[in-house]
N, C-alpha and C. Protein backbone atom coordinates (compact mmCIF):
# COMPACT_ATOMS: atom_id res chain seq x y z
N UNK A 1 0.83 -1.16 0.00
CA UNK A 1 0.00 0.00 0.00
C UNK A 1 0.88 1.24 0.00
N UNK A 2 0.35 2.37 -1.06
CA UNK A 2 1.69 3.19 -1.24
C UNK A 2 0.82 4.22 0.32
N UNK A 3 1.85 5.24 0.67
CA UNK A 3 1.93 6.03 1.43
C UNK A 3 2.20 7.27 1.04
N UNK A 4 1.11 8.13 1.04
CA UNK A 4 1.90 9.59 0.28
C UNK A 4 1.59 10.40 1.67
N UNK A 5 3.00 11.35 1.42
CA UNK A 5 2.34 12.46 2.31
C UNK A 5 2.51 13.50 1.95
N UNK A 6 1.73 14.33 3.27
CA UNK A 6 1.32 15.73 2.69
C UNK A 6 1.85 16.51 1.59
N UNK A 7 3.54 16.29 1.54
CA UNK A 7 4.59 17.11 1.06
C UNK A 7 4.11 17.00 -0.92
N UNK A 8 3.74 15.51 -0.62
CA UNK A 8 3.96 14.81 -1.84
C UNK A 8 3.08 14.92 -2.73
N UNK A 9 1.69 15.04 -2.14
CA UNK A 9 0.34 15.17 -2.38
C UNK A 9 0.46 16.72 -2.86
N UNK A 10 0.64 17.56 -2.05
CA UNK A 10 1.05 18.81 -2.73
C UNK A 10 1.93 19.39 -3.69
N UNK A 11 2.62 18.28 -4.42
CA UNK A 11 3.67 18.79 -5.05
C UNK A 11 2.76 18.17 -6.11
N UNK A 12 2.16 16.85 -6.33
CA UNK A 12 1.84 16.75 -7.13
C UNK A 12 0.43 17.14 -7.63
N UNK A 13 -0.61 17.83 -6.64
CA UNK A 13 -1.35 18.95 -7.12
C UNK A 13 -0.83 19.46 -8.10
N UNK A 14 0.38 20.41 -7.42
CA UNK A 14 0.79 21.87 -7.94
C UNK A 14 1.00 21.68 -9.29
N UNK A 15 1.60 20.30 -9.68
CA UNK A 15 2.22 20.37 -11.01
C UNK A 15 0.92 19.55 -11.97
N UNK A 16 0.19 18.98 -11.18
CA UNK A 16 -1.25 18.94 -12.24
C UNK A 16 -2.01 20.25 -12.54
N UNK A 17 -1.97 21.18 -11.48
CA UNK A 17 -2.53 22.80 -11.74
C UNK A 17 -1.95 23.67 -12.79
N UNK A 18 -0.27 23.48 -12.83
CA UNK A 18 -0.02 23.98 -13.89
C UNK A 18 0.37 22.86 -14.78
N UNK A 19 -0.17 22.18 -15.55
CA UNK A 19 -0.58 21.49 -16.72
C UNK A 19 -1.61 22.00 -17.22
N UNK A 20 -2.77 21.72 -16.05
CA UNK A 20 -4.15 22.17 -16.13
C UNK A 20 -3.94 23.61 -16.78
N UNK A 21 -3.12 24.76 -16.18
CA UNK A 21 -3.09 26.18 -16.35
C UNK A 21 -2.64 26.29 -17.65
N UNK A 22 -1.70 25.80 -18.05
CA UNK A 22 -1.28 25.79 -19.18
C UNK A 22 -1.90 25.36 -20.84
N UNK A 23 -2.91 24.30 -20.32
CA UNK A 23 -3.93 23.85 -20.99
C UNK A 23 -5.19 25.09 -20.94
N UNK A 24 -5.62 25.58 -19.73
CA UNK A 24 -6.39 26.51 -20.32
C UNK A 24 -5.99 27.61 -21.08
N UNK A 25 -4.49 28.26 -20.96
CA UNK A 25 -4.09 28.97 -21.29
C UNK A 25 -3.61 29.45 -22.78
N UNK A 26 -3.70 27.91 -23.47
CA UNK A 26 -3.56 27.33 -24.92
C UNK A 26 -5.02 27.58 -25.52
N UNK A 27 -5.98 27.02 -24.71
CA UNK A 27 -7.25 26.83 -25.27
C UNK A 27 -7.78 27.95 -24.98
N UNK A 28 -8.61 27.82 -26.37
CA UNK A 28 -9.35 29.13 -26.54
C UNK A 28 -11.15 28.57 -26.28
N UNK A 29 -11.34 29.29 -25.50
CA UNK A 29 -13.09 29.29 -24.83
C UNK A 29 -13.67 29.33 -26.03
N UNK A 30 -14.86 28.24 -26.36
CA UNK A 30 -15.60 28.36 -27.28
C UNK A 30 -17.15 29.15 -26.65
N UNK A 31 -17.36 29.95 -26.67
CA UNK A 31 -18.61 30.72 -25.80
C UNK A 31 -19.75 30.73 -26.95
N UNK A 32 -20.99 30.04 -26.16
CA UNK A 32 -22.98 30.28 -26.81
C UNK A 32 -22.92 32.09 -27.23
N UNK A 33 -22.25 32.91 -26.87
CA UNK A 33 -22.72 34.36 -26.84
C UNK A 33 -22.22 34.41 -28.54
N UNK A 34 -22.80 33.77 -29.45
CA UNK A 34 -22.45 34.39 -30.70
C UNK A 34 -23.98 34.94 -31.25
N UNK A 35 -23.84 35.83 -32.29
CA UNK A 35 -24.97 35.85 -32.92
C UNK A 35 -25.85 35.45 -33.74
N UNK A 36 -25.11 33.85 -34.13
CA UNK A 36 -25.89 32.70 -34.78
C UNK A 36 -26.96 32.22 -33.69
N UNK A 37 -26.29 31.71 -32.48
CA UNK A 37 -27.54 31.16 -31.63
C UNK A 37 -28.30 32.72 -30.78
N UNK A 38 -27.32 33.50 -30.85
CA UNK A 38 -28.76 34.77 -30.30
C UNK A 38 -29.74 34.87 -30.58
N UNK A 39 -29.90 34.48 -32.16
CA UNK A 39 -30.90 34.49 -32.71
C UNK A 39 -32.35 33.61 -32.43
N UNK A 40 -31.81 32.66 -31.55
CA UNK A 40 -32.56 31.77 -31.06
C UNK A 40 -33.45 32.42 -30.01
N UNK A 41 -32.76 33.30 -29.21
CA UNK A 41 -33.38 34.12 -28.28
C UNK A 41 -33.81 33.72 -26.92
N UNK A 42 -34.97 33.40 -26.44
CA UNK A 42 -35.45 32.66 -25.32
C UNK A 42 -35.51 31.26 -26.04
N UNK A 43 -35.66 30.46 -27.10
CA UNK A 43 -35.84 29.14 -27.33
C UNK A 43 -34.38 28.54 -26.92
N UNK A 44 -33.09 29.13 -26.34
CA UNK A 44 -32.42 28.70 -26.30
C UNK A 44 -31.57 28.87 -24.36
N UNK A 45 -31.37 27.66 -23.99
CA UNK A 45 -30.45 28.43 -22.68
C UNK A 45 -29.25 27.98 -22.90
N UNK A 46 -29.18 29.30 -23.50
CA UNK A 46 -27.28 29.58 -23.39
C UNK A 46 -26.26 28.90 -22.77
N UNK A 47 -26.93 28.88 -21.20
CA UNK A 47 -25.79 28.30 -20.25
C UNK A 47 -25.90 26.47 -20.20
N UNK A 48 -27.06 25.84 -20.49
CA UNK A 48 -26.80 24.38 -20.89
C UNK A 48 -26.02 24.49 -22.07
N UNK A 49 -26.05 25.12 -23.28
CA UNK A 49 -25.36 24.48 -23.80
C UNK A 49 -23.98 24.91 -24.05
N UNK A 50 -23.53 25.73 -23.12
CA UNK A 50 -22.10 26.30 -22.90
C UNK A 50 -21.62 25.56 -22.32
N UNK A 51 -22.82 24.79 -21.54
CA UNK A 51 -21.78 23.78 -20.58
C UNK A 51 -21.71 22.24 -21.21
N UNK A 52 -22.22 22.61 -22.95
CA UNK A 52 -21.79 21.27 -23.65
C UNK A 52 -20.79 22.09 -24.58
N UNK A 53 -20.94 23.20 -24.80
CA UNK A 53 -19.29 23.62 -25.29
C UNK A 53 -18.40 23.16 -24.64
N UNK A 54 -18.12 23.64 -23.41
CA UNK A 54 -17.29 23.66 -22.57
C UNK A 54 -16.87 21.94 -22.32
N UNK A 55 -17.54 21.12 -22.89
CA UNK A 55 -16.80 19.41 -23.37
C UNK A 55 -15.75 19.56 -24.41
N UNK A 56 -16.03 20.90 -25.14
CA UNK A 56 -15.37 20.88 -26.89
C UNK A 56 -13.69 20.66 -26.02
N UNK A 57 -12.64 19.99 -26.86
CA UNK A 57 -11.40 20.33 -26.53
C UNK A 57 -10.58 20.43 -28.21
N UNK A 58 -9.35 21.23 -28.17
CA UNK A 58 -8.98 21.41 -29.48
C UNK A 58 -8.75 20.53 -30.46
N UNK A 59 -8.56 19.00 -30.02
CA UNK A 59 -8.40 18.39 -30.82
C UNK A 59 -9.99 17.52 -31.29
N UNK A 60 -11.16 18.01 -30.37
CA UNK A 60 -12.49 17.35 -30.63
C UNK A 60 -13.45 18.47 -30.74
N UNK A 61 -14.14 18.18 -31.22
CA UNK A 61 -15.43 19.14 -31.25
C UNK A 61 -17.14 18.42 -30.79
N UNK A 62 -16.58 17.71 -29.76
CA UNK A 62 -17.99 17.02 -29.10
C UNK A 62 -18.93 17.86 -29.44
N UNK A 63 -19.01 19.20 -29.15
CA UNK A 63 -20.56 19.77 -29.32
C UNK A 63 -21.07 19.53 -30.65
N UNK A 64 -20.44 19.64 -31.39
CA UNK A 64 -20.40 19.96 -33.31
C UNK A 64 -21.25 18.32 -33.44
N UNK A 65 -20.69 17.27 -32.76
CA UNK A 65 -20.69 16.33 -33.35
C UNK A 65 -22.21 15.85 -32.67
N UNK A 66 -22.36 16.27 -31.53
CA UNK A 66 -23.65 16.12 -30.66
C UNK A 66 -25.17 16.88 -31.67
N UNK A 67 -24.20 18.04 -31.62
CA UNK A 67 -25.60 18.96 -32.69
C UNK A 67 -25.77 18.25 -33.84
N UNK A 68 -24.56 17.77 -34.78
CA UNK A 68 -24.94 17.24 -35.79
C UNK A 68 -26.22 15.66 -35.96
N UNK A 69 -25.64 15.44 -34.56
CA UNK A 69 -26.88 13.78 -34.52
C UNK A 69 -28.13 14.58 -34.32
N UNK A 70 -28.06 15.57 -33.38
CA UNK A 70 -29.39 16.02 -33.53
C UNK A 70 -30.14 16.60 -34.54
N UNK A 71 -29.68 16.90 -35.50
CA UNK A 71 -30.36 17.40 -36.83
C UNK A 71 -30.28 16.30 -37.41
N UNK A 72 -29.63 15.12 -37.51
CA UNK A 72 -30.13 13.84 -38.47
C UNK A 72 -31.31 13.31 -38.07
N UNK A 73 -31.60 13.43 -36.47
CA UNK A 73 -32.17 12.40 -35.55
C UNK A 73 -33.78 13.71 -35.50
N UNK A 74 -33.46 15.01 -35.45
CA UNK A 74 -34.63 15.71 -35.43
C UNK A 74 -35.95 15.49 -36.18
N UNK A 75 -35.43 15.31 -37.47
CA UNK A 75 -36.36 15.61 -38.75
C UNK A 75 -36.85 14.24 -38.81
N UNK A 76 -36.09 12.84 -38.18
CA UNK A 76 -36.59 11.78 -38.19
C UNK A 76 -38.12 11.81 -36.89
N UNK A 77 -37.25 12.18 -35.72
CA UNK A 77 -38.55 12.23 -35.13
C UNK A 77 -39.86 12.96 -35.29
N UNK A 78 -39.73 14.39 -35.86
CA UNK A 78 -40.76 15.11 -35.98
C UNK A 78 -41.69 14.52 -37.06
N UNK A 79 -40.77 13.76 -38.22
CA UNK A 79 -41.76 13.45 -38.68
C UNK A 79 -42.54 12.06 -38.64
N UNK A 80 -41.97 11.28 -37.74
CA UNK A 80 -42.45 10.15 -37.23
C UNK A 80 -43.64 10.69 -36.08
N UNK A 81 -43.37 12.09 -35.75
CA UNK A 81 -44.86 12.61 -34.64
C UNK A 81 -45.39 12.53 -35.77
N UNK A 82 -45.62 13.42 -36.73
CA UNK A 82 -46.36 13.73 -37.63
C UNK A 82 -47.32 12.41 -38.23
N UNK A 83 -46.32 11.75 -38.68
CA UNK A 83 -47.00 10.67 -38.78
C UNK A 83 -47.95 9.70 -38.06
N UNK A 84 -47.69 9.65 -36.91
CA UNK A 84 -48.07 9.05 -35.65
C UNK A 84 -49.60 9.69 -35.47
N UNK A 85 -49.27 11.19 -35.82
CA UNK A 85 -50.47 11.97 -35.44
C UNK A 85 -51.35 11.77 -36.53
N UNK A 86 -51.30 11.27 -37.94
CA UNK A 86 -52.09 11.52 -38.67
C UNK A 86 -52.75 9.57 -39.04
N UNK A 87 -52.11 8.74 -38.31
CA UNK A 87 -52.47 7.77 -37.74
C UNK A 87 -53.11 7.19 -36.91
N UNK A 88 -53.07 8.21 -36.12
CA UNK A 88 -53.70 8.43 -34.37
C UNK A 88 -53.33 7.11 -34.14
N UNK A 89 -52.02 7.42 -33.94
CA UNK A 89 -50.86 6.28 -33.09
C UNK A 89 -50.67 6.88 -31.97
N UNK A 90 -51.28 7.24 -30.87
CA UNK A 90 -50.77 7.72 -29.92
C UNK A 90 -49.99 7.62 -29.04
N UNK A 91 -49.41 6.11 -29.00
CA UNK A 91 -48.02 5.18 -28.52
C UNK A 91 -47.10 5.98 -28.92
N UNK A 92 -47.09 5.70 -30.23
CA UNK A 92 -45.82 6.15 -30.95
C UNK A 92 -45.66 7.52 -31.21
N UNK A 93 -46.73 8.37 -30.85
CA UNK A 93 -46.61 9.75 -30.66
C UNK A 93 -45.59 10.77 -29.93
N UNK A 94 -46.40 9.16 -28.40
CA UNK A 94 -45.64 9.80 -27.18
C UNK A 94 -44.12 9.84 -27.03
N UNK A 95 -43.84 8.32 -27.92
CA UNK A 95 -42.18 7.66 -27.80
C UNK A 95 -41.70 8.73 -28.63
N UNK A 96 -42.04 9.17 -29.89
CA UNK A 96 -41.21 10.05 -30.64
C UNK A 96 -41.01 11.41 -30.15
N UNK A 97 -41.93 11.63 -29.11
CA UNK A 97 -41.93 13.50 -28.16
C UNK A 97 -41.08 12.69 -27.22
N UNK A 98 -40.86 11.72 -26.27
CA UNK A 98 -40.16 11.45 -25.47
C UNK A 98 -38.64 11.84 -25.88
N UNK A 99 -38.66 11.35 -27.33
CA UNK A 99 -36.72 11.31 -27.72
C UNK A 99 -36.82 12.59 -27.99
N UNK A 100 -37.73 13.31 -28.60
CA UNK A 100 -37.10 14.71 -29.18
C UNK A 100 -37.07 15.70 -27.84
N UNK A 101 -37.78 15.24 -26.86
CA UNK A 101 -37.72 16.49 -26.13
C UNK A 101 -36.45 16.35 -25.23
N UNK A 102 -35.74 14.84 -25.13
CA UNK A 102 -34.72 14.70 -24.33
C UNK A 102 -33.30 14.61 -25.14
N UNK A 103 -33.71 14.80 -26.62
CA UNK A 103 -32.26 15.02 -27.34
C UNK A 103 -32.63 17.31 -27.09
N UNK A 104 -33.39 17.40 -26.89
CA UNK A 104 -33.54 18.81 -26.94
C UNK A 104 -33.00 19.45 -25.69
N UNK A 105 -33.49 19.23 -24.12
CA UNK A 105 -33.07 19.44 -22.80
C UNK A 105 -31.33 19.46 -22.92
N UNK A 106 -30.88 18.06 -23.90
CA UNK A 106 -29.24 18.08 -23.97
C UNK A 106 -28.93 19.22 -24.32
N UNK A 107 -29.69 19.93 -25.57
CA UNK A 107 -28.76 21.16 -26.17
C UNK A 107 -29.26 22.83 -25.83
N UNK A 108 -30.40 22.59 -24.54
CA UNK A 108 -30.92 23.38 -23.97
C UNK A 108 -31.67 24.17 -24.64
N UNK A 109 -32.42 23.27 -25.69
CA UNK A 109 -33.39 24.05 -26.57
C UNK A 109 -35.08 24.21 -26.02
N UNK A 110 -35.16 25.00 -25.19
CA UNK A 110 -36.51 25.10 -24.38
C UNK A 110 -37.33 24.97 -24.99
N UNK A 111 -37.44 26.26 -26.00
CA UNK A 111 -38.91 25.64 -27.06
C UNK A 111 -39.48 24.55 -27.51
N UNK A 112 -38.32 23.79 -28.11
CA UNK A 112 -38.57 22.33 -28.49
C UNK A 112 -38.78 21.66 -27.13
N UNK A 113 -38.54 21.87 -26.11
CA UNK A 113 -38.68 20.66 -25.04
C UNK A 113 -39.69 21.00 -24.49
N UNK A 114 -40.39 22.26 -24.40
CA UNK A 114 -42.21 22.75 -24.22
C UNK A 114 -43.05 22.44 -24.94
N UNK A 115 -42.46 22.42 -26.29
CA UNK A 115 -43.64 21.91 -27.36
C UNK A 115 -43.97 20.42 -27.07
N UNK A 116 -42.77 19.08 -26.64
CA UNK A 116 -42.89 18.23 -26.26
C UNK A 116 -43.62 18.14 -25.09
N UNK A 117 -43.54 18.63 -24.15
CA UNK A 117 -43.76 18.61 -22.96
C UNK A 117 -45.15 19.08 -22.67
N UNK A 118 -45.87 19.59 -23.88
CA UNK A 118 -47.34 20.12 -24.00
C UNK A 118 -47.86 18.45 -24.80
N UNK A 119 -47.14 18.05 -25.78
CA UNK A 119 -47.84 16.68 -26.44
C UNK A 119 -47.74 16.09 -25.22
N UNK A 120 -47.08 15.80 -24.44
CA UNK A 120 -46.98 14.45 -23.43
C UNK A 120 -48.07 14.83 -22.73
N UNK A 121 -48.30 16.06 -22.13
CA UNK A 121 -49.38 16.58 -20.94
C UNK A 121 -50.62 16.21 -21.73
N UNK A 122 -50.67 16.58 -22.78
CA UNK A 122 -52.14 16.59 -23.62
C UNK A 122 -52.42 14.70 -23.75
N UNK A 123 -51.23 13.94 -23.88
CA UNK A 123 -51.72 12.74 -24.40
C UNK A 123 -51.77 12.08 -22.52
N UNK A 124 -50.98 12.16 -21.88
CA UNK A 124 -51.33 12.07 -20.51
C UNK A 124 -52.86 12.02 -20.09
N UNK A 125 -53.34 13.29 -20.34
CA UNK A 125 -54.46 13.52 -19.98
C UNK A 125 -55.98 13.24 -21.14
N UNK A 126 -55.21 12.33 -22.19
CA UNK A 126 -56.49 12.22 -23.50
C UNK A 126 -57.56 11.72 -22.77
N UNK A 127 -56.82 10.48 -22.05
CA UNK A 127 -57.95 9.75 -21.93
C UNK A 127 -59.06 10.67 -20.68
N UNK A 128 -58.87 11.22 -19.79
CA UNK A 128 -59.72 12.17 -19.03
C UNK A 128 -60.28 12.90 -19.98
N UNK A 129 -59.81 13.75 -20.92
CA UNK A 129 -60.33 14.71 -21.91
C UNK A 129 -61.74 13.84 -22.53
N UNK A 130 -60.83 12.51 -22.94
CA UNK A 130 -62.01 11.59 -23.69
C UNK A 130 -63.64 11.87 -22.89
N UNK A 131 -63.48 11.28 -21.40
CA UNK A 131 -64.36 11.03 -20.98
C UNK A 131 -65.15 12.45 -20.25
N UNK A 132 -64.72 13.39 -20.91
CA UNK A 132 -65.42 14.50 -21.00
C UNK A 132 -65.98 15.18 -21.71
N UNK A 133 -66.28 14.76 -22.33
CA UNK A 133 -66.93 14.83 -24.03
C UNK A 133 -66.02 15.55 -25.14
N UNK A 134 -64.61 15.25 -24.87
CA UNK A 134 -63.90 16.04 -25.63
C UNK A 134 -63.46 14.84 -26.94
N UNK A 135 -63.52 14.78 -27.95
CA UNK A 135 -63.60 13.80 -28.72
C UNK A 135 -61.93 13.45 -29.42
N UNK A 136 -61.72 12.47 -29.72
CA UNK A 136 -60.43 12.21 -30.20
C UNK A 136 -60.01 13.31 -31.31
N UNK A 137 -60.99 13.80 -32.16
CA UNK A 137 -60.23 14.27 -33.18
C UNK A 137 -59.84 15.89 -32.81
N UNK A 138 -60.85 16.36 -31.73
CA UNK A 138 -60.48 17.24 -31.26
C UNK A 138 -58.99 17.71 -30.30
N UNK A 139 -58.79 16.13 -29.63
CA UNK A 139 -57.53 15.52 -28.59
C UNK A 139 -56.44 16.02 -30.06
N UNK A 140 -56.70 15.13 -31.01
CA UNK A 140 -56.19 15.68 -32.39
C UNK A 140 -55.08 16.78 -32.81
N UNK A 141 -56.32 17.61 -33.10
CA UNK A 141 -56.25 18.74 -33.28
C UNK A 141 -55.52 19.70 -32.67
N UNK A 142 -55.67 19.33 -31.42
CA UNK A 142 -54.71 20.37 -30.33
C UNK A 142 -53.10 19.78 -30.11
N UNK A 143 -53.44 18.43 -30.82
CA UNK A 143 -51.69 17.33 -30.50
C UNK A 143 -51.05 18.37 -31.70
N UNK A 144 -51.95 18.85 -32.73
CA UNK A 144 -51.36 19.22 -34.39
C UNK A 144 -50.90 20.02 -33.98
N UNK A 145 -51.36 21.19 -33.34
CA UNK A 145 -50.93 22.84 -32.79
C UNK A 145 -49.09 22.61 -32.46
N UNK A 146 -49.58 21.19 -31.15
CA UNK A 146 -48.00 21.17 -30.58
C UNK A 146 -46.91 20.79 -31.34
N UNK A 147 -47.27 19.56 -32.20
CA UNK A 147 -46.10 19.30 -33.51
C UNK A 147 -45.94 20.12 -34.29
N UNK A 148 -46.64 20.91 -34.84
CA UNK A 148 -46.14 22.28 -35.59
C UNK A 148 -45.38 23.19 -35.20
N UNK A 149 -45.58 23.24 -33.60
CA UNK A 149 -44.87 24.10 -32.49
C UNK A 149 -43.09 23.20 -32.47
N UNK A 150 -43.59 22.29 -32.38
CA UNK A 150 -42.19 21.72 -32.47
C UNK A 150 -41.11 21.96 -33.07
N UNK A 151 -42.25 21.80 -35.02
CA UNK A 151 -41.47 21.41 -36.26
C UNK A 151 -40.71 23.13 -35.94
N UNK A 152 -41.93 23.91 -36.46
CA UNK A 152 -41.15 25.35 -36.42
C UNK A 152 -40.05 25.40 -35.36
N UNK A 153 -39.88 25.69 -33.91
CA UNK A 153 -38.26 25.90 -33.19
C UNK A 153 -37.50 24.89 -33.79
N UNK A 154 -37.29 23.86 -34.07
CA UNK A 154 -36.49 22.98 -34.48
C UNK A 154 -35.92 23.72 -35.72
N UNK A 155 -36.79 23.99 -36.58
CA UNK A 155 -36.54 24.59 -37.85
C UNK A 155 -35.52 25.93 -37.61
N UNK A 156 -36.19 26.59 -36.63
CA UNK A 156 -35.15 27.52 -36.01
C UNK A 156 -33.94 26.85 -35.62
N UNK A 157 -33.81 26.31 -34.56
CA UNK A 157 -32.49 25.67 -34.05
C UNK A 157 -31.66 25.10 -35.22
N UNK A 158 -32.06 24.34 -36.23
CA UNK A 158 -31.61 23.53 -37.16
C UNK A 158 -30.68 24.73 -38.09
N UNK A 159 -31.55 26.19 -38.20
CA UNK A 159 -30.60 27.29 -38.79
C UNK A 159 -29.62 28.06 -38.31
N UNK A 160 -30.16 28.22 -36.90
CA UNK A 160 -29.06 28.49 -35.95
C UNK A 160 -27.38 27.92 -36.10
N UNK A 161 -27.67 26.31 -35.87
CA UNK A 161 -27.17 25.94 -35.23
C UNK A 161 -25.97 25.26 -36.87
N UNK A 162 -26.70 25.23 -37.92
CA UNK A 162 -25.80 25.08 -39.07
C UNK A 162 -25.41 26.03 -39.65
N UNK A 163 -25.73 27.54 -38.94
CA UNK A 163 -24.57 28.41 -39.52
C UNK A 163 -24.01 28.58 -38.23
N UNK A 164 -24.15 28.48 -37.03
CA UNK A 164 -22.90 28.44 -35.68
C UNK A 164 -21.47 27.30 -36.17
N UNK A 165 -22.01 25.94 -36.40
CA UNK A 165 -21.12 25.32 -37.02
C UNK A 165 -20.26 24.96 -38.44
N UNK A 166 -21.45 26.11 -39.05
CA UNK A 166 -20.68 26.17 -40.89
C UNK A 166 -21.74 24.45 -41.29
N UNK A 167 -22.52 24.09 -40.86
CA UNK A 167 -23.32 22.68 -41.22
C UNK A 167 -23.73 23.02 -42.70
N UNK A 168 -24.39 22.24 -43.21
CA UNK A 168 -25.43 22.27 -44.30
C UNK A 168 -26.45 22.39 -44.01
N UNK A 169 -27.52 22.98 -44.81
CA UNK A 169 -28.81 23.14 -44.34
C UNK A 169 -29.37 22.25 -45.33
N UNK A 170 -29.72 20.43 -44.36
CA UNK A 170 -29.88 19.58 -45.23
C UNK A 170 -31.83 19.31 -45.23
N UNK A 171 -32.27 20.07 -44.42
CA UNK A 171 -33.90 19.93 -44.05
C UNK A 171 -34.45 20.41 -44.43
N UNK A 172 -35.85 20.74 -44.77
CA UNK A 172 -36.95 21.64 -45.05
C UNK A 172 -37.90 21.62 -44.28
N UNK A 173 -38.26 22.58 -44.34
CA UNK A 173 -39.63 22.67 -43.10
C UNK A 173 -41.12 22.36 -44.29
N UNK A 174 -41.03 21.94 -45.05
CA UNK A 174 -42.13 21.14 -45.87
C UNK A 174 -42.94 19.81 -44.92
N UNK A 175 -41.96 19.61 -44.56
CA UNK A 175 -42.82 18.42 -43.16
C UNK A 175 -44.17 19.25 -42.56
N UNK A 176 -43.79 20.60 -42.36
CA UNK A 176 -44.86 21.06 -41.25
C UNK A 176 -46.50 21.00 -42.13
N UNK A 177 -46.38 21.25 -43.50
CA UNK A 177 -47.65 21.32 -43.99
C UNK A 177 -48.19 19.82 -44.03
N UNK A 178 -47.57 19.16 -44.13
CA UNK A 178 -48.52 17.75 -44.14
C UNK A 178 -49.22 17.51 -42.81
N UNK A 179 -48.70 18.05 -41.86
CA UNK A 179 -49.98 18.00 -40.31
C UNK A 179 -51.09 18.76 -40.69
N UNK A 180 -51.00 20.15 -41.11
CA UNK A 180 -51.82 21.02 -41.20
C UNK A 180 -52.95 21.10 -42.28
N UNK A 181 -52.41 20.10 -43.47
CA UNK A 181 -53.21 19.70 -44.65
C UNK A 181 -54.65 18.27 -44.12
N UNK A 182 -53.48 17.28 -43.50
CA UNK A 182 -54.40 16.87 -42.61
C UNK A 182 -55.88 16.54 -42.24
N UNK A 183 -56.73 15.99 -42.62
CA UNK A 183 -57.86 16.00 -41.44
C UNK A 183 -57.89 14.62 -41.00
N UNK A 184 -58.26 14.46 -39.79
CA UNK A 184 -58.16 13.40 -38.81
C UNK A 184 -59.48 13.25 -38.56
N UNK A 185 -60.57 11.86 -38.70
CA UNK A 185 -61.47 11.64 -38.62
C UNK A 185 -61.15 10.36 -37.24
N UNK A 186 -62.27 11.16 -36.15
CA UNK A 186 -62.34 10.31 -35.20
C UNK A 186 -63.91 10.15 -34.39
């Protein structure tokens, strides 16, 4: 069993502090305060996802690579709600707001994780709604409001966030009219 003491323990702090110092001192702070995501405005908290910058190191770009799954993985889920909704799959409604609103909380995109967080409350509560004479297609109707609510911030974030990183803008917000074209007979 090794034995360190005090002397030793402190020496080898000191010289992990300046490694550490030296390493911050190289690296340059990647900071949310640009005016690509300003633009986001309140749909965005700054400080979650500064504190997924703040993973970036110079030789990785974790955030870049995090945002990028989320724009492959976005347009899949929204339009698997969409679909779901015009199915009145309401299982698969819920599972597809479950992932988007918790790939969203990661990158501290509020809007998107309210718009979710209004489908879950609304499908939570269908079945009470049901038995109040509120009818499925109406339950519907108000699920459509929230996936549109979705599609749009996403659509935002998705522009944001591919000119913050120089991305492609590989999506269209053409998804959103097929909810809204829509009618749901229930």
């Amino acid at each position: 069993m090794a034995v360190y003491h005090y002397t030793n323990i402190c020496a080898m702090r000191s010289s992990i502090s300046g490694s550490l110092q030296s390493f911050k001192d190289n690296h340059t702070a990647t900071t949310a305060q640009t005016p690509e995501l300003e633009k986001l405005g309140r749909s965005i908290n700054l400080n979650v996802f500064q504190e997924l910058l703040d993973l970036d190191t110079p030789c990785e770009a974790f955030s870049k690579d995090i945002v990028s799954e989320f724009l492959v993985m976005g347009p899949e889920l929204l339009s698997s709600m969409s679909e779901s909704l015009l199915r009145v799959n309401l299982s698969q409604l819920n599972t597809s707001t479950q992932s988007l609103r918790c790939a969203s909380l990661v990158l501290g995109l509020t809007r998107i994780e309210k718009a979710c967080a209004r489908i879950e409350t609304i499908l939570a509560l269908g079945i009470d709604l049901h038995y109040t004479g509120v009818g499925l297609g109406q339950i519907c109707e108000i699920l459509s409001h929230a996936v549109r609510d979705a599609h749009s911030h996403f659509e935002l974030a998705r522009v944001a966030f591919s000119s913050y990183y120089d991305l492609p803008l590989s999506w269209s917000s053409e998804d959103v009219s097929d909810i809204s074209d829509a009618s749901i007979e229930a």
